[in-house]
PDB file of N, CA and C in Angstrom:
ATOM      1  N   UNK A   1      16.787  14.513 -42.731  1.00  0.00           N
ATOM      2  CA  UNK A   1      17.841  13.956 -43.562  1.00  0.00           C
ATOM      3  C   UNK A   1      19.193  14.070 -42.889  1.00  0.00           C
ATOM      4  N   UNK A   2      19.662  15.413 -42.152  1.00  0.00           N
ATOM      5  CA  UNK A   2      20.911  15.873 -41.710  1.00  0.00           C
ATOM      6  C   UNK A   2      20.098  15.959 -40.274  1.00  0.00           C
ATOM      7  N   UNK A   3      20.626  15.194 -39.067  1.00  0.00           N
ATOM      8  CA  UNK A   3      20.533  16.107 -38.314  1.00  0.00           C
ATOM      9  C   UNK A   3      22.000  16.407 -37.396  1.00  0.00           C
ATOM     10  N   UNK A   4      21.899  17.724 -36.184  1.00  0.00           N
ATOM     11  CA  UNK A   4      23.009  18.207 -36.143  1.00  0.00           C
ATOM     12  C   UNK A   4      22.688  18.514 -34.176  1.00  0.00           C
ATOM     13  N   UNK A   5      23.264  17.755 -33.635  1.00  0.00           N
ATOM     14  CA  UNK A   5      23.115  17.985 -31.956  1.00  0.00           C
ATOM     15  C   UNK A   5      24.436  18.303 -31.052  1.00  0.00           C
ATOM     16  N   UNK A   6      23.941  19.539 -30.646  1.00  0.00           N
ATOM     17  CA  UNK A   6      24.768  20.270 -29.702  1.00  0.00           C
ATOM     18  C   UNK A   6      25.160  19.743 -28.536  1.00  0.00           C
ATOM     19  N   UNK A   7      25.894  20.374 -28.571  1.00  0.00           N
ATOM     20  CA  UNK A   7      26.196  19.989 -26.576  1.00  0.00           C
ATOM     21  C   UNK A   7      27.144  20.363 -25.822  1.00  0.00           C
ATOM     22  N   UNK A   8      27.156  21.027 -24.521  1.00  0.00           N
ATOM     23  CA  UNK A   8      28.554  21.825 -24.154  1.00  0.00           C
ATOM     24  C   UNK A   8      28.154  22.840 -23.299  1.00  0.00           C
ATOM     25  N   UNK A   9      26.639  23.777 -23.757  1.00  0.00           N
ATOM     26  CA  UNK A   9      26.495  24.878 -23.701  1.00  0.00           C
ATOM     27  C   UNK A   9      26.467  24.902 -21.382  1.00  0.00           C
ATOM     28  N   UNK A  10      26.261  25.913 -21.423  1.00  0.00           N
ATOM     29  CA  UNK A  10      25.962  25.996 -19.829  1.00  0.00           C
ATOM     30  C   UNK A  10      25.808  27.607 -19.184  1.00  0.00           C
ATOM     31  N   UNK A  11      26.607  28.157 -17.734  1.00  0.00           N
ATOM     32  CA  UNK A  11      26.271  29.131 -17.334  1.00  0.00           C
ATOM     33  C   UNK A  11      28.093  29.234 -17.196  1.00  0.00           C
ATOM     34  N   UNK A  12      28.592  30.170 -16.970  1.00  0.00           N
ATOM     35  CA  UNK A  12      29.668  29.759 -16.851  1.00  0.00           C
ATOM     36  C   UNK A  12      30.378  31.551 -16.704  1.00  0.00           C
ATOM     37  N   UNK A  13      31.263  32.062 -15.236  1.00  0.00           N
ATOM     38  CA  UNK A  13      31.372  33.211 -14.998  1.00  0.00           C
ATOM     39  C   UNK A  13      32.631  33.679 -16.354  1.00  0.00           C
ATOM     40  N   UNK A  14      32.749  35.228 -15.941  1.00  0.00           N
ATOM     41  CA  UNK A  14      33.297  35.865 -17.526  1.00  0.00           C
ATOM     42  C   UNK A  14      34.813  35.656 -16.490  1.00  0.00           C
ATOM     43  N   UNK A  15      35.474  35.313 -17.894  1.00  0.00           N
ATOM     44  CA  UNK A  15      36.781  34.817 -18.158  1.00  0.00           C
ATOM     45  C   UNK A  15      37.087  33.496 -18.330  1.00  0.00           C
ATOM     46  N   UNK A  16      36.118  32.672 -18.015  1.00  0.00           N
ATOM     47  CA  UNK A  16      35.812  31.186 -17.824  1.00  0.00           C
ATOM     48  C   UNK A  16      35.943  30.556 -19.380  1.00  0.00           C
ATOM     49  N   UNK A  17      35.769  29.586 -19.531  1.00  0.00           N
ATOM     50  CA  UNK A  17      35.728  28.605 -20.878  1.00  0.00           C
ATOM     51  C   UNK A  17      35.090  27.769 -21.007  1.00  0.00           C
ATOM     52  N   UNK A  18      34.133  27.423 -22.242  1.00  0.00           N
ATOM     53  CA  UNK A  18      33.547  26.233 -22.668  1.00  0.00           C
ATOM     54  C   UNK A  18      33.593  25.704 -23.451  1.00  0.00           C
ATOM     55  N   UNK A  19      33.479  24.711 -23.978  1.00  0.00           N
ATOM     56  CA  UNK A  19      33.726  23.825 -25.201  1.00  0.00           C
ATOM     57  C   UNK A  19      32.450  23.058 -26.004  1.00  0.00           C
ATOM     58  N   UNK A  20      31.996  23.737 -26.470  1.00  0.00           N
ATOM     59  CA  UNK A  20      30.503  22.926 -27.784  1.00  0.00           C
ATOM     60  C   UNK A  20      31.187  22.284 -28.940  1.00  0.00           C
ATOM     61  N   UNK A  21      29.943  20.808 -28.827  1.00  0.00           N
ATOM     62  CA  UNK A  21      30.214  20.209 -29.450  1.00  0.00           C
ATOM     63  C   UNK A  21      29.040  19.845 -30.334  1.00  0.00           C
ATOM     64  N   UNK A  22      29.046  19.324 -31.518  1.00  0.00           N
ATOM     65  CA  UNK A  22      28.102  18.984 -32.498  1.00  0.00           C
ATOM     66  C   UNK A  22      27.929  18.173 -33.295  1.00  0.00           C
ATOM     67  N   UNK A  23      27.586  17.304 -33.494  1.00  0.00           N
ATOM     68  CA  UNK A  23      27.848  16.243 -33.739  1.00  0.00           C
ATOM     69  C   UNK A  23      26.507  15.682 -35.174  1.00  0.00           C
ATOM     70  N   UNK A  24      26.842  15.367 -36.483  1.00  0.00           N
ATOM     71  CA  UNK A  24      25.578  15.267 -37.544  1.00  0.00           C
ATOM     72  C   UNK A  24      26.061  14.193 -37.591  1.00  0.00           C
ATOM     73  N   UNK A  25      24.366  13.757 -38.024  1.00  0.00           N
ATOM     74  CA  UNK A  25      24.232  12.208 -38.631  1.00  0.00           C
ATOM     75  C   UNK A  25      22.900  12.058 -39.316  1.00  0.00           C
ATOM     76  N   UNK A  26      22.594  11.044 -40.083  1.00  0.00           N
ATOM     77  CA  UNK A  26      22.029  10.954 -41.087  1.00  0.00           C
ATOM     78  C   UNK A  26      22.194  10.900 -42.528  1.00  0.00           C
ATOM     79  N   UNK A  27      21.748  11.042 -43.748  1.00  0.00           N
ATOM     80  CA  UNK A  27      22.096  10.105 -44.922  1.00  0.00           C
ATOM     81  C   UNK A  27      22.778  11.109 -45.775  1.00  0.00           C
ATOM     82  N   UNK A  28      24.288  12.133 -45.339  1.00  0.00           N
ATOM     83  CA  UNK A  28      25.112  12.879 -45.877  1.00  0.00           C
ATOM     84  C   UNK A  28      25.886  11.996 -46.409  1.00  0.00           C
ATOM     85  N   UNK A  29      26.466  12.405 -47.494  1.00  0.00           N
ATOM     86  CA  UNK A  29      27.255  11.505 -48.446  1.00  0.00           C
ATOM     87  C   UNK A  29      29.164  12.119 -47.760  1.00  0.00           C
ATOM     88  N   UNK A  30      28.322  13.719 -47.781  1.00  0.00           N
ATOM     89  CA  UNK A  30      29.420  14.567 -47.291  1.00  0.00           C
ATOM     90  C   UNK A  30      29.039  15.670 -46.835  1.00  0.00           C
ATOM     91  N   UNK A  31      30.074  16.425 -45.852  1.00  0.00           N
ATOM     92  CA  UNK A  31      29.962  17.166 -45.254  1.00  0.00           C
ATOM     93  C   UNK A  31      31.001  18.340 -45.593  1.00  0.00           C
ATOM     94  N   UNK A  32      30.512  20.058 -46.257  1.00  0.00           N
ATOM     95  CA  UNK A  32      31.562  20.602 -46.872  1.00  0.00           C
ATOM     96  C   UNK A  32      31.852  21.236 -45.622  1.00  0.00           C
ATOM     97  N   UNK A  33      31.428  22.546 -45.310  1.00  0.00           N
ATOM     98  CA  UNK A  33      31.887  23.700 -43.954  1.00  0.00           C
ATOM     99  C   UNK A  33      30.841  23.501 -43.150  1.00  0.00           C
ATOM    100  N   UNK A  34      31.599  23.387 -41.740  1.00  0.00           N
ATOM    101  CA  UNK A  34      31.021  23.187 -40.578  1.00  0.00           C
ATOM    102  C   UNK A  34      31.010  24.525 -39.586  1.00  0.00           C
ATOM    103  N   UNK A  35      30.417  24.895 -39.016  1.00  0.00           N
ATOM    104  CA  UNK A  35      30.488  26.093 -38.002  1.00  0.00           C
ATOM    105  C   UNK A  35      29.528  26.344 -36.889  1.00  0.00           C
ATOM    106  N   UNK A  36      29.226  27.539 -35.986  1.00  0.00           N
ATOM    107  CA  UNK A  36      28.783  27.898 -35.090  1.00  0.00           C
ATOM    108  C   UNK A  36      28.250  29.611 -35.481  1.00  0.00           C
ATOM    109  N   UNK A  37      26.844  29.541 -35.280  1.00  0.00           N
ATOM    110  CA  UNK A  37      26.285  30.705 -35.169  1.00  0.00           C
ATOM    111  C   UNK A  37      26.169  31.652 -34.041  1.00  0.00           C
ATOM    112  N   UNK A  38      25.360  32.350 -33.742  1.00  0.00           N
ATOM    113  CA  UNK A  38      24.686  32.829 -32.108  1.00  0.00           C
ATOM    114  C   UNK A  38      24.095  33.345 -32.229  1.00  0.00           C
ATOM    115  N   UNK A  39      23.170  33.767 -31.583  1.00  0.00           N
ATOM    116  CA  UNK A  39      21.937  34.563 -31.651  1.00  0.00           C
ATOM    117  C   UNK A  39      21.707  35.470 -30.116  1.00  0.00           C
ATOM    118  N   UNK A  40      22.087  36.661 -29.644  1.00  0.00           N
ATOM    119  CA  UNK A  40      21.325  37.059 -28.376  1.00  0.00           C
ATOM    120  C   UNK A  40      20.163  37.893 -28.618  1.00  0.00           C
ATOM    121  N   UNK A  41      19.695  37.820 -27.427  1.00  0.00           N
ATOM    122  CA  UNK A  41      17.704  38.265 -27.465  1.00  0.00           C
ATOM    123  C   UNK A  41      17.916  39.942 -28.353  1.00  0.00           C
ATOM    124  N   UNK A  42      17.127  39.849 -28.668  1.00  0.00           N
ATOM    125  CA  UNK A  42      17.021  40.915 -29.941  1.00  0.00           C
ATOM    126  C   UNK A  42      17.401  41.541 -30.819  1.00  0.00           C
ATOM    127  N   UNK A  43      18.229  40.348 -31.080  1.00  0.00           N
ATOM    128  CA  UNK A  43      19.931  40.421 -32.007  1.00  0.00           C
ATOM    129  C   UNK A  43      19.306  39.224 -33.292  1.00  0.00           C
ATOM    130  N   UNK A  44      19.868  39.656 -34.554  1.00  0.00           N
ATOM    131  CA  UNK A  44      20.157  38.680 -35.041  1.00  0.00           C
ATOM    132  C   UNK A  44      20.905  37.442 -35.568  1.00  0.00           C
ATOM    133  N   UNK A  45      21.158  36.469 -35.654  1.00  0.00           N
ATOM    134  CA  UNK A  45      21.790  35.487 -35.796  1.00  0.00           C
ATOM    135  C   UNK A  45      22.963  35.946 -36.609  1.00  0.00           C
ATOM    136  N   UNK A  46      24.409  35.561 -35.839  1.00  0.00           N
ATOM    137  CA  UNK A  46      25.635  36.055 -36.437  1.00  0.00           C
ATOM    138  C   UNK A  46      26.953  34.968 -36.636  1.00  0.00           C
ATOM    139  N   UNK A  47      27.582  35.153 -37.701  1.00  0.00           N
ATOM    140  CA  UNK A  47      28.873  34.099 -37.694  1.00  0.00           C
ATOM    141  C   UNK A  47      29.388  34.031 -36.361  1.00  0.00           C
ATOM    142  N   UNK A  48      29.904  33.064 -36.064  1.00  0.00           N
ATOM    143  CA  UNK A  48      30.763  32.926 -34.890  1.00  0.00           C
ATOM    144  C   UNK A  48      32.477  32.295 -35.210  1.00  0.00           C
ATOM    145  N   UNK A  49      31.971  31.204 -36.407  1.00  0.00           N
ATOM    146  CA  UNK A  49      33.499  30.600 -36.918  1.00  0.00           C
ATOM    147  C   UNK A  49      32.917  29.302 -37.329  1.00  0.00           C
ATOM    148  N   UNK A  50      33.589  29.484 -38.331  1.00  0.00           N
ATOM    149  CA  UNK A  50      33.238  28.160 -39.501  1.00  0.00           C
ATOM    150  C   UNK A  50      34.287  27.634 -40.034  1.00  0.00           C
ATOM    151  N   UNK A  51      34.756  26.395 -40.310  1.00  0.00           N
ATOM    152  CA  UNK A  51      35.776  25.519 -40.639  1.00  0.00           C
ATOM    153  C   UNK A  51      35.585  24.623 -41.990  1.00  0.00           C
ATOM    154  N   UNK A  52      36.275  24.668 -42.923  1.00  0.00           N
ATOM    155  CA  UNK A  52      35.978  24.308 -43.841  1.00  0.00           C
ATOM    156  C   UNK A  52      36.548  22.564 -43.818  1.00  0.00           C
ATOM    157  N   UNK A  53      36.092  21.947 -45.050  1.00  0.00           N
ATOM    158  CA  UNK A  53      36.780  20.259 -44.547  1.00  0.00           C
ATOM    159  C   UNK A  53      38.143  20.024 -44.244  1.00  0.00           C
ATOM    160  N   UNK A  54      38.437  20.725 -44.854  1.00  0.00           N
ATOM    161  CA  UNK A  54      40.277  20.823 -44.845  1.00  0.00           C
ATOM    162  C   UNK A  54      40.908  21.769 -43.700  1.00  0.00           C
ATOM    163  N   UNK A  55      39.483  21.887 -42.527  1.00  0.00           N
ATOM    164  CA  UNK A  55      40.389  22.668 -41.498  1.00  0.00           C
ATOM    165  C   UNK A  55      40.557  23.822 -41.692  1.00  0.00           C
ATOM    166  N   UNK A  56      39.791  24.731 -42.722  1.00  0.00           N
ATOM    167  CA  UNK A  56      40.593  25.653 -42.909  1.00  0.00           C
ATOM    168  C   UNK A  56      39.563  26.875 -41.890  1.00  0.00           C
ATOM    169  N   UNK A  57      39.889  27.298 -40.711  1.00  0.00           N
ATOM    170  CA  UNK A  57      38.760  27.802 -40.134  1.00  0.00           C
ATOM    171  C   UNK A  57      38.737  29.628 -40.550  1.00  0.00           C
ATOM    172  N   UNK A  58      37.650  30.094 -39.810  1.00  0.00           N
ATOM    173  CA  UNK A  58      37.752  31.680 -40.213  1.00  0.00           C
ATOM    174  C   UNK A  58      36.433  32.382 -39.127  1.00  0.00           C
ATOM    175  N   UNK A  59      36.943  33.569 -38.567  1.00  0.00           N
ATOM    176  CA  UNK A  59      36.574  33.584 -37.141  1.00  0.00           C
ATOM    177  C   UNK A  59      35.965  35.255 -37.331  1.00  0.00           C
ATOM    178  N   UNK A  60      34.932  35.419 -36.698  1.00  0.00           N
ATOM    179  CA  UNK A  60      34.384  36.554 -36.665  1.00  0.00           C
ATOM    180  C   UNK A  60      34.949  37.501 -35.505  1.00  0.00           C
ATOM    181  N   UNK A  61      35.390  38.538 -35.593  1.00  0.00           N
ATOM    182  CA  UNK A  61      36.386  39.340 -35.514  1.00  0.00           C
ATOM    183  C   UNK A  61      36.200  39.631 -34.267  1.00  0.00           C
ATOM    184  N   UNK A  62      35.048  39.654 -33.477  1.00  0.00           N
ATOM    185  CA  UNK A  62      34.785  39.684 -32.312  1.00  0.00           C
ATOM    186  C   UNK A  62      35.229  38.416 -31.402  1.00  0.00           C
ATOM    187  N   UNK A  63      35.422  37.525 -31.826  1.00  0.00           N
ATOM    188  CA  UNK A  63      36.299  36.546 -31.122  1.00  0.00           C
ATOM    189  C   UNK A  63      37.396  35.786 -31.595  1.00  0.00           C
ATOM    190  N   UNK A  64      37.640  36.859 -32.073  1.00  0.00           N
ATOM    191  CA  UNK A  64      39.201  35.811 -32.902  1.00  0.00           C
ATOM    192  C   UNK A  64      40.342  36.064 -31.797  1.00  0.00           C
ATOM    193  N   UNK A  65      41.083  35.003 -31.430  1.00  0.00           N
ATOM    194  CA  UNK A  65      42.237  34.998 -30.165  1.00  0.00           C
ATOM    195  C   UNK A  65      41.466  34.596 -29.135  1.00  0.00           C
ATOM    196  N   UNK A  66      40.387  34.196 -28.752  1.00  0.00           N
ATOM    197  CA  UNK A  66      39.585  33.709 -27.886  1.00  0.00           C
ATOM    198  C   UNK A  66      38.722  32.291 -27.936  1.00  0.00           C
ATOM    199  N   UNK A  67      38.706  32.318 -29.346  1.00  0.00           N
ATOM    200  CA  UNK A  67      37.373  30.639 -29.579  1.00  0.00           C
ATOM    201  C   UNK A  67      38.376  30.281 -30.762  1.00  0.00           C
ATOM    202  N   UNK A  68      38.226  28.844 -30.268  1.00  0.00           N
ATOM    203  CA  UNK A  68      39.021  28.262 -31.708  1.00  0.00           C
ATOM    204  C   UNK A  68      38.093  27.119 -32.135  1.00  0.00           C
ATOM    205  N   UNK A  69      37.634  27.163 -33.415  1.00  0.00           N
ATOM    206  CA  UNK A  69      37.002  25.826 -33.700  1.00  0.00           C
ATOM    207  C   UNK A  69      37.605  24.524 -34.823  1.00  0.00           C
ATOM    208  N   UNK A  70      37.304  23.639 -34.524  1.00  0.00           N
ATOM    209  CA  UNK A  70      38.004  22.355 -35.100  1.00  0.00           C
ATOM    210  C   UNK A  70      36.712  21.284 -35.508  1.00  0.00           C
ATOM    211  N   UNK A  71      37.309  20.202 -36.047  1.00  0.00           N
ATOM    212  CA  UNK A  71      36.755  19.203 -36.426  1.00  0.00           C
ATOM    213  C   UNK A  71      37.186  18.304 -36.651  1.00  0.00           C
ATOM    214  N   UNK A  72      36.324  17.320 -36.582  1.00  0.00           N
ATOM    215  CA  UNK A  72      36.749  15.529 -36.985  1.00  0.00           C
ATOM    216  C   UNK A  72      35.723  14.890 -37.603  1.00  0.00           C
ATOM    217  N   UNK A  73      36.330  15.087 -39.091  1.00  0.00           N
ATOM    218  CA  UNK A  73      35.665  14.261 -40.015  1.00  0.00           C
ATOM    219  C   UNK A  73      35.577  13.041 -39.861  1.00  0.00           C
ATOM    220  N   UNK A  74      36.297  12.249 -39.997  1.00  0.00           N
ATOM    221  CA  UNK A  74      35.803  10.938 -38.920  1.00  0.00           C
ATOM    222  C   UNK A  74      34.450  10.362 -38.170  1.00  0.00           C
ATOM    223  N   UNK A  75      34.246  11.475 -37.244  1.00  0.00           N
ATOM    224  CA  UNK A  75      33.253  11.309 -36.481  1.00  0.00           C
ATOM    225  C   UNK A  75      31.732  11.996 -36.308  1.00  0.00           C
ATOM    226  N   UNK A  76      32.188  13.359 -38.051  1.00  0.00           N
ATOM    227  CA  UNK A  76      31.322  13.951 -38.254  1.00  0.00           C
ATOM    228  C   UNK A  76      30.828  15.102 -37.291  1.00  0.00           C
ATOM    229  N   UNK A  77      31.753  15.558 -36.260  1.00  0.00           N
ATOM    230  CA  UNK A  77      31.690  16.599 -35.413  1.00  0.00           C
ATOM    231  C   UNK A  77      32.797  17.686 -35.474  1.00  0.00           C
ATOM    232  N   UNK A  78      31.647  18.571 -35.001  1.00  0.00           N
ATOM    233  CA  UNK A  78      32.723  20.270 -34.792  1.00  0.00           C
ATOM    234  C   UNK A  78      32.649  20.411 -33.774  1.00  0.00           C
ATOM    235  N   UNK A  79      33.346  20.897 -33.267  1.00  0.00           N
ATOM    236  CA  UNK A  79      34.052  21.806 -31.880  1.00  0.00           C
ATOM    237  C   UNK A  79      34.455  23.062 -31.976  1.00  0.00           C
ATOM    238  N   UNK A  80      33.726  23.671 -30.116  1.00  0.00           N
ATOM    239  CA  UNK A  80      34.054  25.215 -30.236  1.00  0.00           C
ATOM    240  C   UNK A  80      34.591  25.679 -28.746  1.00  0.00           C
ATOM    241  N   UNK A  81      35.799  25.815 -28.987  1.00  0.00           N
ATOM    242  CA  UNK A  81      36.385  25.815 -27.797  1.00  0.00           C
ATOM    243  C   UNK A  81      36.570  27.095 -27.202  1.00  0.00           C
ATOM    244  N   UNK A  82      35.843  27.599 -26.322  1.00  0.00           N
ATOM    245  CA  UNK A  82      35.687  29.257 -26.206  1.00  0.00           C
ATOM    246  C   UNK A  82      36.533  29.831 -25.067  1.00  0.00           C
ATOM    247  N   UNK A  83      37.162  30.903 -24.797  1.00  0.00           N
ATOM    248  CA  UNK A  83      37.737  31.012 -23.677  1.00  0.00           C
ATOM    249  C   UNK A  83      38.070  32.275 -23.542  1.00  0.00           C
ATOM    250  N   UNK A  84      38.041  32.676 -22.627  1.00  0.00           N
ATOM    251  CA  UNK A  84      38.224  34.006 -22.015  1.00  0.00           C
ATOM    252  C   UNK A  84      36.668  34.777 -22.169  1.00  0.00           C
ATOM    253  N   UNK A  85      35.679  34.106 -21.834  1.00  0.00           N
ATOM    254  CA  UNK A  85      34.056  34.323 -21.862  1.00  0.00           C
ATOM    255  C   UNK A  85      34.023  35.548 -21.221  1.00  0.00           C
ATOM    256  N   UNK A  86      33.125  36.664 -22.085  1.00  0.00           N
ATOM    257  CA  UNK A  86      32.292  37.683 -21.845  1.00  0.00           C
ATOM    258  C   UNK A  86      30.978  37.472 -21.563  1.00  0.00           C
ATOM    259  N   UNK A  87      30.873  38.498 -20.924  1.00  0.00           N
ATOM    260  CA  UNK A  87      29.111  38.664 -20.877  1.00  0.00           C
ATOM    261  C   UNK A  87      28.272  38.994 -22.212  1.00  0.00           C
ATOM    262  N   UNK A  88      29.028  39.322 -22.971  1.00  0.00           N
ATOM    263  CA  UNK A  88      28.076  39.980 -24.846  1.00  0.00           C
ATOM    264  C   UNK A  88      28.617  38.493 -25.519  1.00  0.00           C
ATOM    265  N   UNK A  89      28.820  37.547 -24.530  1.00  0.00           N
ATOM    266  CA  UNK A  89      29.039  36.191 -25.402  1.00  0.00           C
ATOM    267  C   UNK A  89      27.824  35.159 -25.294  1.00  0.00           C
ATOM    268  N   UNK A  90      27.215  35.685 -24.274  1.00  0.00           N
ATOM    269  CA  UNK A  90      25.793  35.429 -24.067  1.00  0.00           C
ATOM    270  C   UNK A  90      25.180  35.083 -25.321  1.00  0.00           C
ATOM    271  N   UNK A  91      24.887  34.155 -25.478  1.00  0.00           N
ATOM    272  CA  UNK A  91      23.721  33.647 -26.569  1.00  0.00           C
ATOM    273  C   UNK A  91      23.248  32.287 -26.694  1.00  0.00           C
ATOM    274  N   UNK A  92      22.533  32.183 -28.007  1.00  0.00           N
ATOM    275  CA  UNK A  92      22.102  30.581 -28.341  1.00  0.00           C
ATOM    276  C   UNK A  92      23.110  30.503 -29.303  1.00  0.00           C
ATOM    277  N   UNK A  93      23.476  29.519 -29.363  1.00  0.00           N
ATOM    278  CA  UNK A  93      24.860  28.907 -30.298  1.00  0.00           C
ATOM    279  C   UNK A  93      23.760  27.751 -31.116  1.00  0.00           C
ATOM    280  N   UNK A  94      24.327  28.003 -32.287  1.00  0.00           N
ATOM    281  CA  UNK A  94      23.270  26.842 -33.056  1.00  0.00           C
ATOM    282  C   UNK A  94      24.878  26.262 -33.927  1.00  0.00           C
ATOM    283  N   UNK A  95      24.700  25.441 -34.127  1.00  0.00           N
ATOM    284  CA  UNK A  95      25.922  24.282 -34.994  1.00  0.00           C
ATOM    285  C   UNK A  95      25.233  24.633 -36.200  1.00  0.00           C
ATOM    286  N   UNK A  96      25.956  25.056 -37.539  1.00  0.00           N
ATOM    287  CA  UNK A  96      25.628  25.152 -39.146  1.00  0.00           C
ATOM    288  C   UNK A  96      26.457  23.732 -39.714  1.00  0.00           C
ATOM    289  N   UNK A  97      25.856  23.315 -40.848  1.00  0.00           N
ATOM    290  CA  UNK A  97      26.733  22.408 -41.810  1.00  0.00           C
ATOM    291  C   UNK A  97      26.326  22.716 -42.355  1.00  0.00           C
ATOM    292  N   UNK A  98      27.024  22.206 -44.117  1.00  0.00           N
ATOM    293  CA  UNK A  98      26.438  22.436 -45.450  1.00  0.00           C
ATOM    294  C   UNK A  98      27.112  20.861 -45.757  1.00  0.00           C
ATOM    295  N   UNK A  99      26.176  20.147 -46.262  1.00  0.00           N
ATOM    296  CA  UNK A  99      26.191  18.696 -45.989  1.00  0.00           C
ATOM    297  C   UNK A  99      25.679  18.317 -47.749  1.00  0.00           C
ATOM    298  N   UNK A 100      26.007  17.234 -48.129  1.00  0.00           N
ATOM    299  CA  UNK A 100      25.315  16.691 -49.867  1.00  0.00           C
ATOM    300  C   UNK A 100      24.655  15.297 -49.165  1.00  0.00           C
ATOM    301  N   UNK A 101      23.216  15.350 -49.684  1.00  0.00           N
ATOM    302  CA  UNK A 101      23.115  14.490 -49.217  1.00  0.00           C
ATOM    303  C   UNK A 101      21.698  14.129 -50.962  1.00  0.00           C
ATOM    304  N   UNK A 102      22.383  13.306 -51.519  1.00  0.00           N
ATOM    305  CA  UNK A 102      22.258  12.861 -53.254  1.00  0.00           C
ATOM    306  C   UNK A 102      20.765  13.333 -53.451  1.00  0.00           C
ATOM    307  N   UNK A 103      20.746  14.142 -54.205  1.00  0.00           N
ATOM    308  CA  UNK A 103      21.411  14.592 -55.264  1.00  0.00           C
ATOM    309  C   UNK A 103      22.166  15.891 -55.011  1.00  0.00           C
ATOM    310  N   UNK A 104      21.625  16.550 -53.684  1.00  0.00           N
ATOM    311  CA  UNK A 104      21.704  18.127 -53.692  1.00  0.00           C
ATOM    312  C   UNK A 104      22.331  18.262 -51.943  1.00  0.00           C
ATOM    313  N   UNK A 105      22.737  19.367 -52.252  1.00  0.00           N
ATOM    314  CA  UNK A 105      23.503  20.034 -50.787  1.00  0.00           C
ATOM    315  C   UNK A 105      22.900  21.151 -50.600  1.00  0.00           C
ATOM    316  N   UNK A 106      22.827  21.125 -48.861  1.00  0.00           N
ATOM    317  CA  UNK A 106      22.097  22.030 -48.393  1.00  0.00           C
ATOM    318  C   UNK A 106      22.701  22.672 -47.255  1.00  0.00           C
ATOM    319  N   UNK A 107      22.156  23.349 -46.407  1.00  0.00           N
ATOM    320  CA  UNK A 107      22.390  24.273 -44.962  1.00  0.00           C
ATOM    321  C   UNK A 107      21.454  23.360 -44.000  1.00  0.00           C
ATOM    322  N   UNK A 108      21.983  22.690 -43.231  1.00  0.00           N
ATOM    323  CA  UNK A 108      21.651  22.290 -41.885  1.00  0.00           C
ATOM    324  C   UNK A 108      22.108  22.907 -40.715  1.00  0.00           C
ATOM    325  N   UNK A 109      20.890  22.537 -39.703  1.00  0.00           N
ATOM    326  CA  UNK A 109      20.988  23.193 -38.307  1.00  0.00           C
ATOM    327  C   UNK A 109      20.652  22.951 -37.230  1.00  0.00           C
ATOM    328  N   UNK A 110      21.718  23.153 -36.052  1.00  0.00           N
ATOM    329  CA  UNK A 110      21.216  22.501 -34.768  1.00  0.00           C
ATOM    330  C   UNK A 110      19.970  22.855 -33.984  1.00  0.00           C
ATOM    331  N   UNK A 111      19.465  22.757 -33.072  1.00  0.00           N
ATOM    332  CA  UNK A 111      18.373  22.976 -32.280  1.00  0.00           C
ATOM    333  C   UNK A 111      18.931  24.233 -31.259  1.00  0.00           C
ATOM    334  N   UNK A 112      20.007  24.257 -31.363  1.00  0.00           N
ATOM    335  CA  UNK A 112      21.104  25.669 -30.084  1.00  0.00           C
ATOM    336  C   UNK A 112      21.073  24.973 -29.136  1.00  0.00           C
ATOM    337  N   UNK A 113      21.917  25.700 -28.239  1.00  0.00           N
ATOM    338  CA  UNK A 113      22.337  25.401 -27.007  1.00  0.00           C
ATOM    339  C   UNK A 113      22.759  26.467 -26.221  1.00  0.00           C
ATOM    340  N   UNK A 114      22.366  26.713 -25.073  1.00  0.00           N
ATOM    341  CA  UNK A 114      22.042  28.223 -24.524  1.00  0.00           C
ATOM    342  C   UNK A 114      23.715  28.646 -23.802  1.00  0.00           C
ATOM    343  N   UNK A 115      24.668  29.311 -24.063  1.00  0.00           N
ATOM    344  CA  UNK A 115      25.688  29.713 -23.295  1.00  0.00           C
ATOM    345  C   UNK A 115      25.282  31.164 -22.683  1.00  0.00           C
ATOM    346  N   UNK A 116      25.420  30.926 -21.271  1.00  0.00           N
ATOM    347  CA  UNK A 116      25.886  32.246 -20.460  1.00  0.00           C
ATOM    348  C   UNK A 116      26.338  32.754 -19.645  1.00  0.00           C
ATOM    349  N   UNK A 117      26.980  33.882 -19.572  1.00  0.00           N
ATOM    350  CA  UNK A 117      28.345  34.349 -18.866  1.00  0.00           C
ATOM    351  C   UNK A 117      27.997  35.163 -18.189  1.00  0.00           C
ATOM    352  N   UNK A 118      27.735  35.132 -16.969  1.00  0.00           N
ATOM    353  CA  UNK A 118      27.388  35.699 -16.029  1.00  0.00           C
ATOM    354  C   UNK A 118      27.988  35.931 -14.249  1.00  0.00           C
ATOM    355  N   UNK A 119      28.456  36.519 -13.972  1.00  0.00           N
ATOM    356  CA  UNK A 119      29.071  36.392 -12.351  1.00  0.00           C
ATOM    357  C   UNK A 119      27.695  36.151 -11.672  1.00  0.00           C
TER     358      UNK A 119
END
């Protein structure tokens, strides 16, 4: 019904920057908060920063002053603009929405996209 495709992710040394992007489509009427998860190997899946429609974003404390995320309703994509990359930034990044798509609204999710920071 929703789907939600990444793209951005890569290898990329620490202090470096990347930018994910995500992009949904399919039969949403609307789209409420958009965001970015992560997941590293034997970790569980954690906020990263989520943006509400109105922009209003909110950042998990471990990277706040470092990743900023945005969006364009318009085009139905979020952006995650990361910078000053660690090595514990290492993960799968999955894109979240919470999307209405008639009658009911739900939690959609990307497929991830592997970022890692490595010299």
């Amino acid at each position: 019904q929703v789907q939600l495709v990444e793209s951005g992710g890569g290898l990329v040394q620490p202090g470096g920057s990347l930018r994910l992007s995500c992009v949904a489509s399919g039969r949403m009427s609307s789209i409420y908060d958009m965001g970015w998860y992560r997941q590293a190997p034997g970790k569980q899946r954690e906020l990263v920063a989520i943006v509400t429609r109105n922009s209003n974003p909110n950042y998990a404390d471990l990277v706040k002053g470092r990743f900023y995320i945005s969006r364009d309703n318009a085009k139905n994509t979020v952006y995650l603009q990361m910078n000053s990359l660690k090595p514990e930034d290492t993960a799968v990044y999955y894109c979240y929405a919470h999307a209405v798509v008639v009658p009911t609204s739900s939690d959609y999710w990307g497929q991830g996209t592997q970022v890692t920071v490595s010299s």
